[in-house]
PDB file of N, CA and C in Angstrom:
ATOM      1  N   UNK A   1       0.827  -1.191   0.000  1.00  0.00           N
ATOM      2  CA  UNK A   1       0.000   0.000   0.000  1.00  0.00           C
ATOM      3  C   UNK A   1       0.869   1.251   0.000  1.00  0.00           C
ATOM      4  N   UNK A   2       1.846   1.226   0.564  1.00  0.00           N
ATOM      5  CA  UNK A   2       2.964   2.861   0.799  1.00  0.00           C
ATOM      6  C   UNK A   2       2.097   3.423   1.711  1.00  0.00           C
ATOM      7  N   UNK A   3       3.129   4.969   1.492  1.00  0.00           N
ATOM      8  CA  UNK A   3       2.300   5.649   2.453  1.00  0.00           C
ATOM      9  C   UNK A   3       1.553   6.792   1.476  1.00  0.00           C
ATOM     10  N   UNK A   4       0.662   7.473   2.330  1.00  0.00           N
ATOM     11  CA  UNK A   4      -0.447   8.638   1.726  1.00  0.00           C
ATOM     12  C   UNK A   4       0.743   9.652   1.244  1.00  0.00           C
ATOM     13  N   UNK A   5       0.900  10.464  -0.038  1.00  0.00           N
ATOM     14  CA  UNK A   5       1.664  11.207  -0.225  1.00  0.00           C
ATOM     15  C   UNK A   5       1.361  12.777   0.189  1.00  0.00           C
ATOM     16  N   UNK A   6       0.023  13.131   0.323  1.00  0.00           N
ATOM     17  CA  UNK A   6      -0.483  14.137   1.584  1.00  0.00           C
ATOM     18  C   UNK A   6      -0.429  15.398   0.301  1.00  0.00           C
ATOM     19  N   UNK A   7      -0.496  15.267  -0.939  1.00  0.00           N
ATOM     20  CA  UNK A   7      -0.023  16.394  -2.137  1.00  0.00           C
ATOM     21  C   UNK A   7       1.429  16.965  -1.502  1.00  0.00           C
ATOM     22  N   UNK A   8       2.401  16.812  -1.506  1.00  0.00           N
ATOM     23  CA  UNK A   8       3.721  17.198  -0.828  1.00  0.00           C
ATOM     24  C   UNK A   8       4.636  15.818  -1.313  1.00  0.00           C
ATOM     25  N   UNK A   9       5.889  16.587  -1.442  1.00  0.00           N
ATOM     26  CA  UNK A   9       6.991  16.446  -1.718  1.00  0.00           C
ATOM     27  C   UNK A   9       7.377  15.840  -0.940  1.00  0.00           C
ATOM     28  N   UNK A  10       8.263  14.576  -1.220  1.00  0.00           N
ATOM     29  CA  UNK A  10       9.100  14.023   0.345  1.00  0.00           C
ATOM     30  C   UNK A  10       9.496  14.173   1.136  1.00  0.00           C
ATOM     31  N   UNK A  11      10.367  15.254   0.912  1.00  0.00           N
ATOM     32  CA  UNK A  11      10.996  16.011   2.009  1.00  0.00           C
ATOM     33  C   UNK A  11      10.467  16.858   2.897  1.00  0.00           C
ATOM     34  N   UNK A  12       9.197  17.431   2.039  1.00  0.00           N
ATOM     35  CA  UNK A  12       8.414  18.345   2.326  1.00  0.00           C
ATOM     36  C   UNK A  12       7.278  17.547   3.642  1.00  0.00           C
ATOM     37  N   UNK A  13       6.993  16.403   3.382  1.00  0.00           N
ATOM     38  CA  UNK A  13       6.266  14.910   3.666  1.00  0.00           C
ATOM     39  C   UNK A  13       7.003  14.780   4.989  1.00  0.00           C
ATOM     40  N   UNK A  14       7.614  14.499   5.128  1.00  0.00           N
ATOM     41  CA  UNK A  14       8.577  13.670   6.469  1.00  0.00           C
ATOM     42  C   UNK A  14       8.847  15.243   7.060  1.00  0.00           C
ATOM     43  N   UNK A  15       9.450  16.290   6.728  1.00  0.00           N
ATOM     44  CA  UNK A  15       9.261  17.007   7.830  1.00  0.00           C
ATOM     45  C   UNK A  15       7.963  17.108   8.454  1.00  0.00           C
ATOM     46  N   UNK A  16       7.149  17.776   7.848  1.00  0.00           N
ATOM     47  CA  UNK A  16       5.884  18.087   8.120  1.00  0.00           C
ATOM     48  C   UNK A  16       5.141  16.369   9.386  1.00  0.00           C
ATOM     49  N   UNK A  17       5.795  15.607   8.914  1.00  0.00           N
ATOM     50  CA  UNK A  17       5.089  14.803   9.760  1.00  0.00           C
ATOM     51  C   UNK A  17       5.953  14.802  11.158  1.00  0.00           C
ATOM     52  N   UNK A  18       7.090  14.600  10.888  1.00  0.00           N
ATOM     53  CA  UNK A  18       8.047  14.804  11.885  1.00  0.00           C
ATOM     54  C   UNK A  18       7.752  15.587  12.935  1.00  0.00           C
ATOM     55  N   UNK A  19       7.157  17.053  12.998  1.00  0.00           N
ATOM     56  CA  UNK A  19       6.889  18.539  12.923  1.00  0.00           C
ATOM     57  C   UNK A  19       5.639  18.135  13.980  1.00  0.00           C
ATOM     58  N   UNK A  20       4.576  17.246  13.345  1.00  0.00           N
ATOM     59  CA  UNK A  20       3.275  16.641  13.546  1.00  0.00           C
ATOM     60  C   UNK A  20       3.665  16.040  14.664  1.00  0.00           C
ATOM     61  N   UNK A  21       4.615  14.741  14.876  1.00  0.00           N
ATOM     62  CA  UNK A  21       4.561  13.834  16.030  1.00  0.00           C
ATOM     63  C   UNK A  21       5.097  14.469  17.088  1.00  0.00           C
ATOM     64  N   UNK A  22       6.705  15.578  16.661  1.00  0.00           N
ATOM     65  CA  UNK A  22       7.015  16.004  17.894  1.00  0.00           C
ATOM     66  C   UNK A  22       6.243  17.220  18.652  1.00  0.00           C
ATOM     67  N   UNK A  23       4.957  17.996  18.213  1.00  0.00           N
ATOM     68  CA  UNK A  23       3.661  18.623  18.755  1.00  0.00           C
ATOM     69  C   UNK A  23       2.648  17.584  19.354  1.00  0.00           C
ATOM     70  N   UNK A  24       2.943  16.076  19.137  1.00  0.00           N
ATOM     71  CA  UNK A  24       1.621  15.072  19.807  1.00  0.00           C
ATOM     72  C   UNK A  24       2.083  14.996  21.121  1.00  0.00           C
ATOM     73  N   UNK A  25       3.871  15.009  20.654  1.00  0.00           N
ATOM     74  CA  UNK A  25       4.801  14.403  22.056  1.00  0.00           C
ATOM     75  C   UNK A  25       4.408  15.508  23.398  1.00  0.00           C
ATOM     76  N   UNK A  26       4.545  17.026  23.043  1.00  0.00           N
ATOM     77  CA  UNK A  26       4.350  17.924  23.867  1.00  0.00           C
ATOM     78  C   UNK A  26       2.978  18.320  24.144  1.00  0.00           C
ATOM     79  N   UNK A  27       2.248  17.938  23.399  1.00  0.00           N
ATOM     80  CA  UNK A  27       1.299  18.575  23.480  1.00  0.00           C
ATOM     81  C   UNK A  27      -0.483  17.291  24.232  1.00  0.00           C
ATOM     82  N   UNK A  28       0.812  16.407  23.722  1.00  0.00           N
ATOM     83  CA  UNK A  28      -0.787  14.894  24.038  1.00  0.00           C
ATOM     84  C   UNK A  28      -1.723  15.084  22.713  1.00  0.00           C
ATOM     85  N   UNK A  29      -2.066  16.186  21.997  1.00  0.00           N
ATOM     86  CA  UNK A  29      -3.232  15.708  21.321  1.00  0.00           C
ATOM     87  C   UNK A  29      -2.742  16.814  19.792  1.00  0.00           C
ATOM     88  N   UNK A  30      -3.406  16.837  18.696  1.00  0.00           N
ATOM     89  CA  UNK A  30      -3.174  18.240  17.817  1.00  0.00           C
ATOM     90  C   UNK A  30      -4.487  17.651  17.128  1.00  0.00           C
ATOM     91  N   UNK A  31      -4.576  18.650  15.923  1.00  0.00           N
ATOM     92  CA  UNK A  31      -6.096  18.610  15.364  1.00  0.00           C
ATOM     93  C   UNK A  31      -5.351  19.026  13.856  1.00  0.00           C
ATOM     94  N   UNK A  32      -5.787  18.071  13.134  1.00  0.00           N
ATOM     95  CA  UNK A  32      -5.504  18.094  11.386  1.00  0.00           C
ATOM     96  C   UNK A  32      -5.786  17.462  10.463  1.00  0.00           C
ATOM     97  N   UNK A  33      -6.228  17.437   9.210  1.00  0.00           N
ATOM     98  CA  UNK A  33      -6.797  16.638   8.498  1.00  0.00           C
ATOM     99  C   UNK A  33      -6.527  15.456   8.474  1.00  0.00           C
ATOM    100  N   UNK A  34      -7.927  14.830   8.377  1.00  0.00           N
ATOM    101  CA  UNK A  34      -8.131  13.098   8.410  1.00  0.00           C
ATOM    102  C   UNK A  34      -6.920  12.137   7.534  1.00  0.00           C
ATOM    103  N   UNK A  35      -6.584  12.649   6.475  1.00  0.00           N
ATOM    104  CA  UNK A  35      -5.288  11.945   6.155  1.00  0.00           C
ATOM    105  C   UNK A  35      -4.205  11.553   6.926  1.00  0.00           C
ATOM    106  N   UNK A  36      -3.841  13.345   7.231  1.00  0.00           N
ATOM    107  CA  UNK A  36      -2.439  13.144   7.926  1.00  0.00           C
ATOM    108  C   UNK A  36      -2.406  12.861   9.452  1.00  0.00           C
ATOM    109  N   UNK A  37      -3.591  12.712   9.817  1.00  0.00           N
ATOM    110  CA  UNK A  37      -3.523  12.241  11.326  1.00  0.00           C
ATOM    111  C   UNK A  37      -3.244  10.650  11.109  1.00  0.00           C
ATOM    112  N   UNK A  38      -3.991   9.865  10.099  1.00  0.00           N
ATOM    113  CA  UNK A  38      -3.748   8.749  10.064  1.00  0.00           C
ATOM    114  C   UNK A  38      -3.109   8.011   9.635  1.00  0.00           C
ATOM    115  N   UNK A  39      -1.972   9.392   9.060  1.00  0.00           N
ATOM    116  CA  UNK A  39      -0.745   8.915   8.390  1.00  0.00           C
ATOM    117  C   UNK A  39       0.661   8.612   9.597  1.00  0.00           C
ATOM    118  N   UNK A  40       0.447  10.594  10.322  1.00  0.00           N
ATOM    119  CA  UNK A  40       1.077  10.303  11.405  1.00  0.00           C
ATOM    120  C   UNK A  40       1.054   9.146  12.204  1.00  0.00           C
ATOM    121  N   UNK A  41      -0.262   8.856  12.537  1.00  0.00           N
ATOM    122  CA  UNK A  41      -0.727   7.719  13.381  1.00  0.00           C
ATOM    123  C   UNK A  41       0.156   6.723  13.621  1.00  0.00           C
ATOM    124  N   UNK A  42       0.666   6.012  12.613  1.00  0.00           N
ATOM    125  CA  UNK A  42       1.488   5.105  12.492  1.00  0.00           C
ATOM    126  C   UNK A  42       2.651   5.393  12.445  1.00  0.00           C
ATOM    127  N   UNK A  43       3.043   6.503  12.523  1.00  0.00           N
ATOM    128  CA  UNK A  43       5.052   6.634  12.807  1.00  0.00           C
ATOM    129  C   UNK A  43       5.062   6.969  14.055  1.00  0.00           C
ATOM    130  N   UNK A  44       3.996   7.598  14.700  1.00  0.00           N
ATOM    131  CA  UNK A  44       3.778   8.115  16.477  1.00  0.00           C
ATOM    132  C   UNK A  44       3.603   6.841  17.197  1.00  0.00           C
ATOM    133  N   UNK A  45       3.157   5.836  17.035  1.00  0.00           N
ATOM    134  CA  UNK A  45       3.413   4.458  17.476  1.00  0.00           C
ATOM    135  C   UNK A  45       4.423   3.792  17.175  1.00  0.00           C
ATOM    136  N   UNK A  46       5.698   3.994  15.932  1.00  0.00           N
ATOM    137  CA  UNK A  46       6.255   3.400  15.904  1.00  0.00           C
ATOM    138  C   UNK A  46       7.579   4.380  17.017  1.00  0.00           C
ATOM    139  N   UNK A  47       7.275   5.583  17.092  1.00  0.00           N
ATOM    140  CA  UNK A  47       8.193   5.978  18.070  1.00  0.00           C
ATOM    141  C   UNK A  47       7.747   5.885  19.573  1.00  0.00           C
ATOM    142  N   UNK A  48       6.705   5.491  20.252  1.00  0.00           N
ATOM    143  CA  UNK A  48       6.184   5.448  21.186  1.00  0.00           C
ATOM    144  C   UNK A  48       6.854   3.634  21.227  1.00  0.00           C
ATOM    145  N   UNK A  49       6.936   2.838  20.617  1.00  0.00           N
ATOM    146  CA  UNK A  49       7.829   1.622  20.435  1.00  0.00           C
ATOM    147  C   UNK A  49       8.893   1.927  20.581  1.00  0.00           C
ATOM    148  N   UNK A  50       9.539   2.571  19.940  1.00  0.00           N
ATOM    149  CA  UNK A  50      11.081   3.021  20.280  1.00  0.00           C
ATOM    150  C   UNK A  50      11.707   3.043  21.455  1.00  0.00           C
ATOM    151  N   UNK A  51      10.483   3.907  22.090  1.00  0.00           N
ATOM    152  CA  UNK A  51      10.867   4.791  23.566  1.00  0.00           C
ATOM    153  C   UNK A  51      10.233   3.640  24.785  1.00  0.00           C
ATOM    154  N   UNK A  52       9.316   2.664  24.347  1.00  0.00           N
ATOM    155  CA  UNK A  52       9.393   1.682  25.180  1.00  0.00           C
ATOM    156  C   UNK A  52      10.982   0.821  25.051  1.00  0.00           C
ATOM    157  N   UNK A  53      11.177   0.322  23.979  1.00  0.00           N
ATOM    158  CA  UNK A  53      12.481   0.091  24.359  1.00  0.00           C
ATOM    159  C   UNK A  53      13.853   0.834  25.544  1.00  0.00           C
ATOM    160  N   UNK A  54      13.718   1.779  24.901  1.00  0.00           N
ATOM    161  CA  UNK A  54      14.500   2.506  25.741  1.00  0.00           C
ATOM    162  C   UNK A  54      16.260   2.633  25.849  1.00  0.00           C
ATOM    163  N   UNK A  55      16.678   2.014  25.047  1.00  0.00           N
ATOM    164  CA  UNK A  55      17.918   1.876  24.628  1.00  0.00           C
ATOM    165  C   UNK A  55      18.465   2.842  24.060  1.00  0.00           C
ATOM    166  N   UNK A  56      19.802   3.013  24.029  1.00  0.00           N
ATOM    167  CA  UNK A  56      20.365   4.317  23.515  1.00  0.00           C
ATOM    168  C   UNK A  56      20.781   4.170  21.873  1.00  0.00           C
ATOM    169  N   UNK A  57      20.404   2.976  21.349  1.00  0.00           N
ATOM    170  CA  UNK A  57      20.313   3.028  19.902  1.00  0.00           C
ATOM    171  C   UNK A  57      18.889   3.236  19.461  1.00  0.00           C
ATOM    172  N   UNK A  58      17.964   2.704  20.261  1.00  0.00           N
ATOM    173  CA  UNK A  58      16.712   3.805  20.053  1.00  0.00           C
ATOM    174  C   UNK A  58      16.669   4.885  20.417  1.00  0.00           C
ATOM    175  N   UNK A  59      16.693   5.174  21.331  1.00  0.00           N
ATOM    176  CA  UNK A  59      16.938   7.002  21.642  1.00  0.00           C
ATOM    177  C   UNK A  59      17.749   7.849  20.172  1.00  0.00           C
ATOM    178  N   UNK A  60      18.751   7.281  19.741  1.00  0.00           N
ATOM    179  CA  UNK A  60      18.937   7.689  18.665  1.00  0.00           C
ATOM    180  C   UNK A  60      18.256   7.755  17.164  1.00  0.00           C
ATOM    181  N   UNK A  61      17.908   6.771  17.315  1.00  0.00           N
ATOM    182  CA  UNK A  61      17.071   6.662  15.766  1.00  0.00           C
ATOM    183  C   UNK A  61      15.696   7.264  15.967  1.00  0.00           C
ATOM    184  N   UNK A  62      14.803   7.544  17.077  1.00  0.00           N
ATOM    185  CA  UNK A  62      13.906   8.432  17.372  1.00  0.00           C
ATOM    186  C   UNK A  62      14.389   9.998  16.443  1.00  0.00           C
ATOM    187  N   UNK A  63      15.732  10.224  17.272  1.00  0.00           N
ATOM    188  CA  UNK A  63      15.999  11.484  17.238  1.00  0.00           C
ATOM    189  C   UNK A  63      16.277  11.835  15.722  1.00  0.00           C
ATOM    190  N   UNK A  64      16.818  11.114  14.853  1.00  0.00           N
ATOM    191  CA  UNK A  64      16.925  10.934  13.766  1.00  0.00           C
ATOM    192  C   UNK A  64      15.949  11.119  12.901  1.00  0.00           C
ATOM    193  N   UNK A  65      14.708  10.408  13.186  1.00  0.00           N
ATOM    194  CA  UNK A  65      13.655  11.068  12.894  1.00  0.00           C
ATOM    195  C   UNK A  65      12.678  11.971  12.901  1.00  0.00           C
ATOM    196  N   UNK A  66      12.342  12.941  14.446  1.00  0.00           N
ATOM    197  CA  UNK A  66      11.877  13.673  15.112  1.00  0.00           C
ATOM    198  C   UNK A  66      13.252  15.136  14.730  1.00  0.00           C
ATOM    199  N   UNK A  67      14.496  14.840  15.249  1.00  0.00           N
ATOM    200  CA  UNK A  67      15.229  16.124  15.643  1.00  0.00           C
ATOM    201  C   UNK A  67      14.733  17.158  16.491  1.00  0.00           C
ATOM    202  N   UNK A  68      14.429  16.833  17.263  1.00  0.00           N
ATOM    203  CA  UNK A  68      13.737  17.746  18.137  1.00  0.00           C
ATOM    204  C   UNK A  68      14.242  16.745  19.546  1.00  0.00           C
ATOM    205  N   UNK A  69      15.407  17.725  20.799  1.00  0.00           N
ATOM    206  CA  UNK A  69      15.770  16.928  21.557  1.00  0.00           C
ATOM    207  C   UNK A  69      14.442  16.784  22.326  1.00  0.00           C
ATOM    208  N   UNK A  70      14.144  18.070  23.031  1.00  0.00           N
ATOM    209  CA  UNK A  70      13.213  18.155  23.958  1.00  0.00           C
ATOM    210  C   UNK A  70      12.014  16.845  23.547  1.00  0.00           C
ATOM    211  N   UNK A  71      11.469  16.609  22.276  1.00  0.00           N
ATOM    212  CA  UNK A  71      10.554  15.976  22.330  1.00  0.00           C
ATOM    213  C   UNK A  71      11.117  14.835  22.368  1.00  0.00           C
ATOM    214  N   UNK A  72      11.923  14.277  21.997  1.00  0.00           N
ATOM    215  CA  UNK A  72      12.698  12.474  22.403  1.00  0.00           C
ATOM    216  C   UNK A  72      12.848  12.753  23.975  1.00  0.00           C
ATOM    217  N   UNK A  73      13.289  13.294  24.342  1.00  0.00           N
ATOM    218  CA  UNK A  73      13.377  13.163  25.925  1.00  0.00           C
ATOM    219  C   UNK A  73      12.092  13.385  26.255  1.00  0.00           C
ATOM    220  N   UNK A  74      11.004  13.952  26.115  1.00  0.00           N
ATOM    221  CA  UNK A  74      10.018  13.694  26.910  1.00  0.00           C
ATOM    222  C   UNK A  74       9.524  12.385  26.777  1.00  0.00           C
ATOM    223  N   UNK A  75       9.372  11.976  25.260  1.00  0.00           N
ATOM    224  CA  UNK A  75       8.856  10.529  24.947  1.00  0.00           C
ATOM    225  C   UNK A  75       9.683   9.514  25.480  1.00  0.00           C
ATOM    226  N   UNK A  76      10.709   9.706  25.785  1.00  0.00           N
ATOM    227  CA  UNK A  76      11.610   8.244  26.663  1.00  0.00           C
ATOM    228  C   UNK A  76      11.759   8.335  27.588  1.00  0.00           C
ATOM    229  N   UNK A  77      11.273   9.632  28.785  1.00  0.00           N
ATOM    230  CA  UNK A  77      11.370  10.034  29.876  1.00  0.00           C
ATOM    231  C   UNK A  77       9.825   9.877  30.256  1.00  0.00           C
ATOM    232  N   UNK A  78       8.785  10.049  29.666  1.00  0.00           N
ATOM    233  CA  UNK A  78       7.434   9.930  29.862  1.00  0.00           C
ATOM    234  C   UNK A  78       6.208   9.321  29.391  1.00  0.00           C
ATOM    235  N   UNK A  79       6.217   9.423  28.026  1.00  0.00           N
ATOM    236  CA  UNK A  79       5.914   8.895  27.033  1.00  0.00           C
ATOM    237  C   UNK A  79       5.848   7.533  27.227  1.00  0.00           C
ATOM    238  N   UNK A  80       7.172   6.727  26.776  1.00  0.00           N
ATOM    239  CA  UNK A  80       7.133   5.335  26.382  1.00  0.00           C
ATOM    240  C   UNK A  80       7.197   4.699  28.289  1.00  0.00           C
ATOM    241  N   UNK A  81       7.555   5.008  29.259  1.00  0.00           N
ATOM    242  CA  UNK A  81       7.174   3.828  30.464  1.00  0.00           C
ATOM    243  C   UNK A  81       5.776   3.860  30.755  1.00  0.00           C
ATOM    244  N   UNK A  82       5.136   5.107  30.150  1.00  0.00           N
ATOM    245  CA  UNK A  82       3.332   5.101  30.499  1.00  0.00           C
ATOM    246  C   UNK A  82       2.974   3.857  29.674  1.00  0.00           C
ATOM    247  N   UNK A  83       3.497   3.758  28.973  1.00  0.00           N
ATOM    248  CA  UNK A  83       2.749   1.895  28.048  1.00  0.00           C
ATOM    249  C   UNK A  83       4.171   0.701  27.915  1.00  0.00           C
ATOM    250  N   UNK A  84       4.291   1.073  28.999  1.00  0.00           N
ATOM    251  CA  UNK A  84       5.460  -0.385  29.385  1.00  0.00           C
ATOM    252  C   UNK A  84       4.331  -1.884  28.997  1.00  0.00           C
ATOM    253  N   UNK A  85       3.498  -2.047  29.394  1.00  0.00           N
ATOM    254  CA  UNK A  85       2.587  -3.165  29.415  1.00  0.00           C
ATOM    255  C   UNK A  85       1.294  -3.406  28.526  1.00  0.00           C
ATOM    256  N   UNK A  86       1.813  -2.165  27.790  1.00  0.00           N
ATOM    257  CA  UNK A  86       0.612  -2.279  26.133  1.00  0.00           C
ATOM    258  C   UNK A  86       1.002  -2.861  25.317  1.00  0.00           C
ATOM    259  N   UNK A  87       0.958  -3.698  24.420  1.00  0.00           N
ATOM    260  CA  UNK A  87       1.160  -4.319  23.689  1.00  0.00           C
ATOM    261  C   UNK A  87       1.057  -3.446  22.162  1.00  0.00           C
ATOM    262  N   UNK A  88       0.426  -2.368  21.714  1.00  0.00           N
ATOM    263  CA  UNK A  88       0.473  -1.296  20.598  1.00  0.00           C
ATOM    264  C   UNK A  88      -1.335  -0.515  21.046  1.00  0.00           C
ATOM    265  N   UNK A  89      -1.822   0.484  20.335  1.00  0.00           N
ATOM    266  CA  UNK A  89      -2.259   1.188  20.215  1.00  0.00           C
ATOM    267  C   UNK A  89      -2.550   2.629  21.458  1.00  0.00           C
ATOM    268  N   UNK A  90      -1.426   3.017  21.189  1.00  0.00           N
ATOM    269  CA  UNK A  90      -1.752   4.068  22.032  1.00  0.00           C
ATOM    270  C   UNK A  90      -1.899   5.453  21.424  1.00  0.00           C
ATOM    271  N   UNK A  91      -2.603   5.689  20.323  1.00  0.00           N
ATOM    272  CA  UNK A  91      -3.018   6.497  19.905  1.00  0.00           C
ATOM    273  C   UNK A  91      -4.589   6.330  19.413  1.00  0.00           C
ATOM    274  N   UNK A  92      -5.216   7.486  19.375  1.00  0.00           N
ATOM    275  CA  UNK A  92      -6.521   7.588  18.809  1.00  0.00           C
ATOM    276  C   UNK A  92      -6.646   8.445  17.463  1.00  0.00           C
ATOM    277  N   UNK A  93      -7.549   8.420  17.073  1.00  0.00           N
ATOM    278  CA  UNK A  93      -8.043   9.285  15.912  1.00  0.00           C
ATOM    279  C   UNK A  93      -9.401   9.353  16.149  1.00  0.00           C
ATOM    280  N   UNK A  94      -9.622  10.588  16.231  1.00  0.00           N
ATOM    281  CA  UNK A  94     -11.271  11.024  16.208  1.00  0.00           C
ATOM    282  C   UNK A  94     -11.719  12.015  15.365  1.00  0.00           C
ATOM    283  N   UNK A  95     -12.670  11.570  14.540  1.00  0.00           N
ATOM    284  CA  UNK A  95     -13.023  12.130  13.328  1.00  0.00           C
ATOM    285  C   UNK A  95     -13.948  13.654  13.956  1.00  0.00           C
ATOM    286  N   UNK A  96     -13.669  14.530  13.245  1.00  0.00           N
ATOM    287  CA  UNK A  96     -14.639  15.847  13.825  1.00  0.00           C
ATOM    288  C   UNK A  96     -15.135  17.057  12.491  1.00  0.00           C
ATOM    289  N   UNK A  97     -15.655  16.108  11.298  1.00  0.00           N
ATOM    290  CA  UNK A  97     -16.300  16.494  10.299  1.00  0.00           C
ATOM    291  C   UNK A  97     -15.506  17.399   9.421  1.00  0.00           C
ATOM    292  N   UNK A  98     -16.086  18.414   8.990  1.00  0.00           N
ATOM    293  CA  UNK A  98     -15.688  19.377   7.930  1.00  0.00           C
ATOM    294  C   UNK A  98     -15.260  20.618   8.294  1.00  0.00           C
ATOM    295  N   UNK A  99     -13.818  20.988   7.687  1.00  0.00           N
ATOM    296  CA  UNK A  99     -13.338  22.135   7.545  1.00  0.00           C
ATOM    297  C   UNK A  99     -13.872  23.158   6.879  1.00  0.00           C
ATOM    298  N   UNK A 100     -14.979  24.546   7.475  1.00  0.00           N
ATOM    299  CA  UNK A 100     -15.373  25.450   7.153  1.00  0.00           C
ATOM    300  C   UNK A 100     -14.691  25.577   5.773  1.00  0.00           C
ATOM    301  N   UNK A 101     -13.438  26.050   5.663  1.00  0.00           N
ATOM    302  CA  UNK A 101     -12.878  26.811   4.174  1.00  0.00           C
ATOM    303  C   UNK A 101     -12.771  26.297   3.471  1.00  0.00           C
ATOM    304  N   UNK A 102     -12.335  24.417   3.062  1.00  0.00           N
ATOM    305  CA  UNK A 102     -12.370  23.989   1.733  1.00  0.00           C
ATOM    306  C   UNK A 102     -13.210  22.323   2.104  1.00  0.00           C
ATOM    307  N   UNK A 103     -13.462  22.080   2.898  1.00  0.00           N
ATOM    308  CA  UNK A 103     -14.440  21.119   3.364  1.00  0.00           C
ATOM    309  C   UNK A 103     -13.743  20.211   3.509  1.00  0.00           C
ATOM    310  N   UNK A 104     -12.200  19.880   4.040  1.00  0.00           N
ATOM    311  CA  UNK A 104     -11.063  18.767   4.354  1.00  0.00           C
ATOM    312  C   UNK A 104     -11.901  18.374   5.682  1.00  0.00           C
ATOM    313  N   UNK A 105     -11.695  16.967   5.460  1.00  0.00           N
ATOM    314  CA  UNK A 105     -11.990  15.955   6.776  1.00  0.00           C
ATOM    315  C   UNK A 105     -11.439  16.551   8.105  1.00  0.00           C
ATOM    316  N   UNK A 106     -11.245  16.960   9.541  1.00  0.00           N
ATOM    317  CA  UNK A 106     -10.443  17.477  10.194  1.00  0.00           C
ATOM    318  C   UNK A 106     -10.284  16.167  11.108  1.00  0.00           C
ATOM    319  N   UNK A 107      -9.775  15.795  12.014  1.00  0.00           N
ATOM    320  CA  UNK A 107      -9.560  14.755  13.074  1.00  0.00           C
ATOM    321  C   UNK A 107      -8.208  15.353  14.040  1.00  0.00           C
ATOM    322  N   UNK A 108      -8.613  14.964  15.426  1.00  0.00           N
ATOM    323  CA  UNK A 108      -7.855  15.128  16.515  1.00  0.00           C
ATOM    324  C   UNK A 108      -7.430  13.732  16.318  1.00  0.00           C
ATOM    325  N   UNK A 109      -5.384  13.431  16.769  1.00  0.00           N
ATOM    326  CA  UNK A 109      -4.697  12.872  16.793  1.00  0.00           C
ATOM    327  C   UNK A 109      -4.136  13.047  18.213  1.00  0.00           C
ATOM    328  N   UNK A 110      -4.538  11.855  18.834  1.00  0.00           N
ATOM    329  CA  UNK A 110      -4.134  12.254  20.520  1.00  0.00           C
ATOM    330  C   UNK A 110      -3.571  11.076  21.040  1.00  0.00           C
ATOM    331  N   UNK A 111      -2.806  10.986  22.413  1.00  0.00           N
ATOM    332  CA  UNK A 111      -2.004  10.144  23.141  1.00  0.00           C
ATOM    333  C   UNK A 111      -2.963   9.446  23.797  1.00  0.00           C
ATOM    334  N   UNK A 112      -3.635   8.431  24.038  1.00  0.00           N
ATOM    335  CA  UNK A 112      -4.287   7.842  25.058  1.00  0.00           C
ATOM    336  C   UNK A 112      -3.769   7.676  26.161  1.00  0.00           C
ATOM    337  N   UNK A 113      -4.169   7.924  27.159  1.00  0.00           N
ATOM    338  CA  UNK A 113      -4.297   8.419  28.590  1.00  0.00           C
ATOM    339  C   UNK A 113      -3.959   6.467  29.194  1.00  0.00           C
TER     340      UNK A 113
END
């Protein structure tokens, strides 16, 4: 299947998502179209995996992807021991209809509690 190309450029693509997960990390939740929440979705779990590990070759390859220190340290400092004993889904997606200006799907992308 790949991934959703989101109309954007690769580079343009992976920051922007990058950008996306390390605002979920600080923030617990953000609000953005139904695509890219459910695009993010799945790299914010695969770093919330990371940070359950907890190793300093994960800690790195997080960062590698994110670049953002503050947000790898919160996610391996807070983040990943809150689901030491989950087995995967610790994210949600909740659909919240239509964007007034061009009618894009909108959805909140949040940390489950």
């Amino acid at each position: 299947m790949g991934t959703r190309k989101l109309g954007v450029k690769s580079a343009h693509r992976n920051a922007m998502l990058a950008n996306m997960i390390s605002s979920l990390i600080k923030h617990k939740r953000i609000e953005t179209t139904l695509a890219r929440a459910k695009e993010a979705r799945s790299l914010a779990e695969k770093m919330i995996s990371l940070a359950k590990e907890g190793s300093l070759h994960s800690r790195r390859q997080a960062l590698t992807f994110l670049k953002d220190k503050d947000a790898v340290a919160e996610l391996f400092e807070k983040v990943g021991p809150r689901f030491a004993d989950r087995d995967g889904g610790y994210t949600r997606v909740i659909k919240l209809g239509q964007r007034r200006g061009d009618g894009a799907s909108m959805a909140i992308l949040e940390i489950i509690e």
